[in-house]
N, C-alpha and C. Protein backbone atom coordinates (compact mmCIF):
# COMPACT_ATOMS: atom_id res chain seq x y z
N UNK A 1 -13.31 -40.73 -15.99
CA UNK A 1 -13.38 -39.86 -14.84
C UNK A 1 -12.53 -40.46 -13.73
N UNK A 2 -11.42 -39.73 -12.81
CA UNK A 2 -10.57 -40.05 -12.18
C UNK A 2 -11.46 -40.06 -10.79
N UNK A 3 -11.66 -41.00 -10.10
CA UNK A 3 -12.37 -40.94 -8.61
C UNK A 3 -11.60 -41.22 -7.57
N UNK A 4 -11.09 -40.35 -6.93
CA UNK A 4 -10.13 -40.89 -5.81
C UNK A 4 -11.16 -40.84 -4.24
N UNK A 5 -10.31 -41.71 -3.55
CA UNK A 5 -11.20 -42.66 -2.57
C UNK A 5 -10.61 -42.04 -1.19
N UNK A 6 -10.88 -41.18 0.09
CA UNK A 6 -9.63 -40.70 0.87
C UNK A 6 -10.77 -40.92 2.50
N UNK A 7 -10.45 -41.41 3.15
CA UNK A 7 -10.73 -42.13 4.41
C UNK A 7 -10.14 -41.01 5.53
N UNK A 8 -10.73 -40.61 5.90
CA UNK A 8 -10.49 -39.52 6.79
C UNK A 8 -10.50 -40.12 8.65
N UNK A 9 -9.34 -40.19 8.94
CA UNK A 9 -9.27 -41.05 10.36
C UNK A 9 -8.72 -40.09 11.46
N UNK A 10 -9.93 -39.77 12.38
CA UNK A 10 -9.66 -38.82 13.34
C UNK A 10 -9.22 -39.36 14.65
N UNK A 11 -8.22 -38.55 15.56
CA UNK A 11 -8.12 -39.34 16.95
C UNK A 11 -9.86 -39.17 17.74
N UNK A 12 -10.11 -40.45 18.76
CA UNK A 12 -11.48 -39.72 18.99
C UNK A 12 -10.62 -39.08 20.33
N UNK A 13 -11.61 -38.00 21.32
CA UNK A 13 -11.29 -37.27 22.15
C UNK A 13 -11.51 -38.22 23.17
N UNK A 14 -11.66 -37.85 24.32
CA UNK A 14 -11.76 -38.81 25.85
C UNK A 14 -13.17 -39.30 25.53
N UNK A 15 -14.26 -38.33 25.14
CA UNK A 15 -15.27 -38.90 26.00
C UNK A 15 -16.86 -39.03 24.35
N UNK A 16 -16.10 -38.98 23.40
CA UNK A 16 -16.38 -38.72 22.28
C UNK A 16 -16.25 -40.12 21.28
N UNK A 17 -17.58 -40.41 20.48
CA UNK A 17 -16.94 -41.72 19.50
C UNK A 17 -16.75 -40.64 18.42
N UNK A 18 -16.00 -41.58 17.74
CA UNK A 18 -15.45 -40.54 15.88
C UNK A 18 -15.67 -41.88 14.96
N UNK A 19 -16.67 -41.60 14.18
CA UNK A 19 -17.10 -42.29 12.99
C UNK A 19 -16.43 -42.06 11.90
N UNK A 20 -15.13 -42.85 11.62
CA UNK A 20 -14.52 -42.65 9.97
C UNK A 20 -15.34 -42.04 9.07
N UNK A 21 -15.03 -41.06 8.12
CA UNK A 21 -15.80 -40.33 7.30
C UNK A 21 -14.83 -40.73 5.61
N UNK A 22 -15.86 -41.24 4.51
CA UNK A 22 -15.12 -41.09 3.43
C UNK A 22 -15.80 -40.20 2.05
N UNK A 23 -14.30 -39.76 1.42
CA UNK A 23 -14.80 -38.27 0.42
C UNK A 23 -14.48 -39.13 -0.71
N UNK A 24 -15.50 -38.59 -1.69
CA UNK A 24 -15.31 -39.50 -3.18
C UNK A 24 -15.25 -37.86 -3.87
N UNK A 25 -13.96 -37.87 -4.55
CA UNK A 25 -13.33 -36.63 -5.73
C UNK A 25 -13.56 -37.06 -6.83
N UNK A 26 -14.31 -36.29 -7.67
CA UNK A 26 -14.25 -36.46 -9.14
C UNK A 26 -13.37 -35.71 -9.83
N UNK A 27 -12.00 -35.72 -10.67
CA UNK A 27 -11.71 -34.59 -11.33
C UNK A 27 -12.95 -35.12 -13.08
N UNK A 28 -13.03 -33.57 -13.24
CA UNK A 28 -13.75 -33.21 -14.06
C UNK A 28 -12.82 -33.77 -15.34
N UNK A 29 -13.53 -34.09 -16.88
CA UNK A 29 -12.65 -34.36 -18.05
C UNK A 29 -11.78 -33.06 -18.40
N UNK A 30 -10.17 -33.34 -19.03
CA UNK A 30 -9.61 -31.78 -18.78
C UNK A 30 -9.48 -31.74 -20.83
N UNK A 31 -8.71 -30.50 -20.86
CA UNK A 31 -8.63 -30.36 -21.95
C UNK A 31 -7.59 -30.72 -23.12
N UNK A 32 -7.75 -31.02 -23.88
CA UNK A 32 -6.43 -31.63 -25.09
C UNK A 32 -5.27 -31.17 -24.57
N UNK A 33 -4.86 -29.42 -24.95
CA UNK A 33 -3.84 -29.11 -24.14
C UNK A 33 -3.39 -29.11 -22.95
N UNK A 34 -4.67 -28.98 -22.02
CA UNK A 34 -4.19 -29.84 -20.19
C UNK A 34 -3.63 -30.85 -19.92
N UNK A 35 -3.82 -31.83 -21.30
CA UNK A 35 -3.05 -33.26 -21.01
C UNK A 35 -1.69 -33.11 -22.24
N UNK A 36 -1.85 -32.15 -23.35
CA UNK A 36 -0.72 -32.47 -24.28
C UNK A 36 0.36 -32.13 -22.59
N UNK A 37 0.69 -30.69 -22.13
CA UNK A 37 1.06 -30.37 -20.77
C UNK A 37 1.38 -30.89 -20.20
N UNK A 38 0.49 -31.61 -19.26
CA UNK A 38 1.05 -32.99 -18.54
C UNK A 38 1.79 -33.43 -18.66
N UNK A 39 1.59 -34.54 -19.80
CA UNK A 39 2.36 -35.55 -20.35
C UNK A 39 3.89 -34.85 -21.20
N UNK A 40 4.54 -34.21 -20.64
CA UNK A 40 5.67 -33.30 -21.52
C UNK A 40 5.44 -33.35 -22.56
N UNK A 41 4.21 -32.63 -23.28
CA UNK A 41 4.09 -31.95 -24.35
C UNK A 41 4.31 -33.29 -25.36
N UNK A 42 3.94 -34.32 -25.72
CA UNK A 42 3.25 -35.27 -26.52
C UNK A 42 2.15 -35.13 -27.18
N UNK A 43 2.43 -35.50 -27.87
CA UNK A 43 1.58 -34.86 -29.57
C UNK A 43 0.57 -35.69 -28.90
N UNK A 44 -0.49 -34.64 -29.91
CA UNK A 44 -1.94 -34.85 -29.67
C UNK A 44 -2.44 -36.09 -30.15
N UNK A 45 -1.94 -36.85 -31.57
CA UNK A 45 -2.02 -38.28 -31.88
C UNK A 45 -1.36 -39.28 -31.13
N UNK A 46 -0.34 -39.00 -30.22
CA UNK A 46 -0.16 -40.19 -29.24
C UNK A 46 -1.00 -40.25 -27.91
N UNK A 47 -1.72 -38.96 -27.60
CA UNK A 47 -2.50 -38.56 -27.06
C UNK A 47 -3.94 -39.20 -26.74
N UNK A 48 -4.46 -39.42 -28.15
CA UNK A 48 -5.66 -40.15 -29.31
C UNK A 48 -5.36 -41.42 -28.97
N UNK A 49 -3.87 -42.01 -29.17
CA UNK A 49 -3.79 -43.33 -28.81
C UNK A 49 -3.80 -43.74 -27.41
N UNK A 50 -3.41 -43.13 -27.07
CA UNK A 50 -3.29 -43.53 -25.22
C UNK A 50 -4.82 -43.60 -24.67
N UNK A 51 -5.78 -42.13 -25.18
CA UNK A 51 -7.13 -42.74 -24.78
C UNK A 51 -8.34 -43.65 -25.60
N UNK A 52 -7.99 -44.39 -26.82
CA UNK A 52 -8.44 -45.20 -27.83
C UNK A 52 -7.94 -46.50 -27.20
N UNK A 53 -6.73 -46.72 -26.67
CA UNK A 53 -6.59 -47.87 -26.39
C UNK A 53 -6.52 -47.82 -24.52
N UNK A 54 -6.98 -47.22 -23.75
CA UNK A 54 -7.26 -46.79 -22.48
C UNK A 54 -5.74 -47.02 -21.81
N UNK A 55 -4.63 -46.85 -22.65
CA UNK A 55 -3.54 -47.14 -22.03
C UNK A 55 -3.24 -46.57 -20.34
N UNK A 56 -3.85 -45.44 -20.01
CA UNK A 56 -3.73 -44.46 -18.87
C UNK A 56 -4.93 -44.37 -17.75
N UNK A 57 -4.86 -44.76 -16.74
CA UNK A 57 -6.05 -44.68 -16.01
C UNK A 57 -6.14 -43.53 -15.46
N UNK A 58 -7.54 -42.90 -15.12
CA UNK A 58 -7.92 -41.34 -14.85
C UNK A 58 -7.90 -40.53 -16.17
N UNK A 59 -7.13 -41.30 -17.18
CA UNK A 59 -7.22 -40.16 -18.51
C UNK A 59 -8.42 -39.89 -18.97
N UNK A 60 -9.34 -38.57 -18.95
CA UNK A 60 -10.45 -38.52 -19.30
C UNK A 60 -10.23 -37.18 -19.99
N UNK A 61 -10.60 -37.23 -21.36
CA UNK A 61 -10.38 -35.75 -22.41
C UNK A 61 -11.95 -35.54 -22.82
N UNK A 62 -12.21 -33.96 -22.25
CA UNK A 62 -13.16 -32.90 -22.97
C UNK A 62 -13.20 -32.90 -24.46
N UNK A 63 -13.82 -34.07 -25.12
CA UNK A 63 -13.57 -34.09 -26.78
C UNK A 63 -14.27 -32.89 -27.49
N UNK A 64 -14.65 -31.99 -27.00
CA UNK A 64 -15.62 -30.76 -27.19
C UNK A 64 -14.32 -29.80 -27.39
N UNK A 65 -13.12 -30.15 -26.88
CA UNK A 65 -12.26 -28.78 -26.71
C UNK A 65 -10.71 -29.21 -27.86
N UNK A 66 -10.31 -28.05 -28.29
CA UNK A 66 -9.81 -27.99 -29.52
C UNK A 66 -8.72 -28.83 -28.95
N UNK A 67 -7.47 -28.88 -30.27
CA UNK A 67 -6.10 -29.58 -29.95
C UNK A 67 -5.36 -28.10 -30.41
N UNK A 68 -5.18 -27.38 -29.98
CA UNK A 68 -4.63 -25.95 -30.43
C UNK A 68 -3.01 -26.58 -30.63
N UNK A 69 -2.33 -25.26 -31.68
CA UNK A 69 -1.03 -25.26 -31.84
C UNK A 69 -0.45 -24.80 -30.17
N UNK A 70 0.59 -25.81 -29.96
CA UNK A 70 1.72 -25.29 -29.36
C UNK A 70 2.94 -24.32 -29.44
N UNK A 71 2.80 -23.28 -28.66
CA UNK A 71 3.67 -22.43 -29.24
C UNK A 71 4.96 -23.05 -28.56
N UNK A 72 5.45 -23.37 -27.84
CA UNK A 72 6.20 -23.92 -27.12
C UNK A 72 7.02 -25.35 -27.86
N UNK A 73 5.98 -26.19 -28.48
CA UNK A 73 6.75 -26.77 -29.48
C UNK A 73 6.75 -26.76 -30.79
N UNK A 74 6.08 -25.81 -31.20
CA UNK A 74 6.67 -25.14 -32.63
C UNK A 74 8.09 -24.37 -32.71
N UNK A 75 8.56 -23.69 -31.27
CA UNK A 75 9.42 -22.77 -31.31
C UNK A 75 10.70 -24.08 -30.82
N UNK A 76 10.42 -25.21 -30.25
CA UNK A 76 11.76 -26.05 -30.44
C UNK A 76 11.81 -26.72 -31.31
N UNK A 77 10.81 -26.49 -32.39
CA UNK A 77 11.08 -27.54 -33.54
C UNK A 77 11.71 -26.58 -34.76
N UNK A 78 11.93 -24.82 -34.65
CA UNK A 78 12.79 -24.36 -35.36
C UNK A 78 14.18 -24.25 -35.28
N UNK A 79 14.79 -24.37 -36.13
CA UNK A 79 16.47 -24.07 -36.32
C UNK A 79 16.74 -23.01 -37.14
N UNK A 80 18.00 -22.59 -36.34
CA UNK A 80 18.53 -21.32 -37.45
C UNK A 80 19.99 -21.50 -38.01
N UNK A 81 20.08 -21.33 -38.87
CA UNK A 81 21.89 -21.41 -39.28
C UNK A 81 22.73 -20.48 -38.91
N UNK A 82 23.88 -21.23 -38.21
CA UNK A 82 24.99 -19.86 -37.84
C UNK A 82 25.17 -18.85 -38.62
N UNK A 83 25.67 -17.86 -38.16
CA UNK A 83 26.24 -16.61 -38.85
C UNK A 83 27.54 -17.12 -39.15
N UNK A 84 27.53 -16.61 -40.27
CA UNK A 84 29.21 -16.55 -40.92
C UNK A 84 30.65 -15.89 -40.08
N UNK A 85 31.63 -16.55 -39.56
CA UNK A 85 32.69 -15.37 -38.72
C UNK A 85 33.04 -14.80 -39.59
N UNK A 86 33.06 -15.03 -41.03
CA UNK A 86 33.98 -13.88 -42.10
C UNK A 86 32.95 -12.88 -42.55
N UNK A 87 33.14 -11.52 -42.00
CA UNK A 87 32.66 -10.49 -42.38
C UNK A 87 33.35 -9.97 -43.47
N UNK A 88 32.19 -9.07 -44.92
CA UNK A 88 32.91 -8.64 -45.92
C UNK A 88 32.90 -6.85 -45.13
């Protein structure tokens, strides 16, 4: 879980004290594809490795939620062969 720490520092007014105020953010765990995304679309097994070996701090994955196909990199991992210039 990513917790960011943010210190909120106000001018005080003339006749006014201002007591620093601090906010603690949780982002919530996101999903396989929220992070394949992120990370420019890196396969879901380097994915596995990065949070098995905690390589990434804040990385926290929803293991409840699928690793769906990418359509996006299925469609750059096809090739097509030129057309022929000699027409019969």
């Amino acid at each position: 879980m990513k917790v960011a720490v943010c210190e909120l520092n106000t001018q005080p007014s003339k006749n006014k004290t201002v007591t620093p105020q601090t906010f603690l953010a949780a982002e919530p765990a996101q999903s396989w594809e929220t992070w394949h995304k992120r990370f420019s679309h890196t396969s879901y097994g380097r994915l596995q490795h990065m949070l098995d070996k905690n390589l990434v701090e804040g990385f926290s994955v929803d293991m409840q939620t699928q690793k769906p196909d990418c359509i996006a990199c299925t469609e750059s991992k096809q090739t097509v062969e030129p057309f022929s210039k000699i027409t019969k």
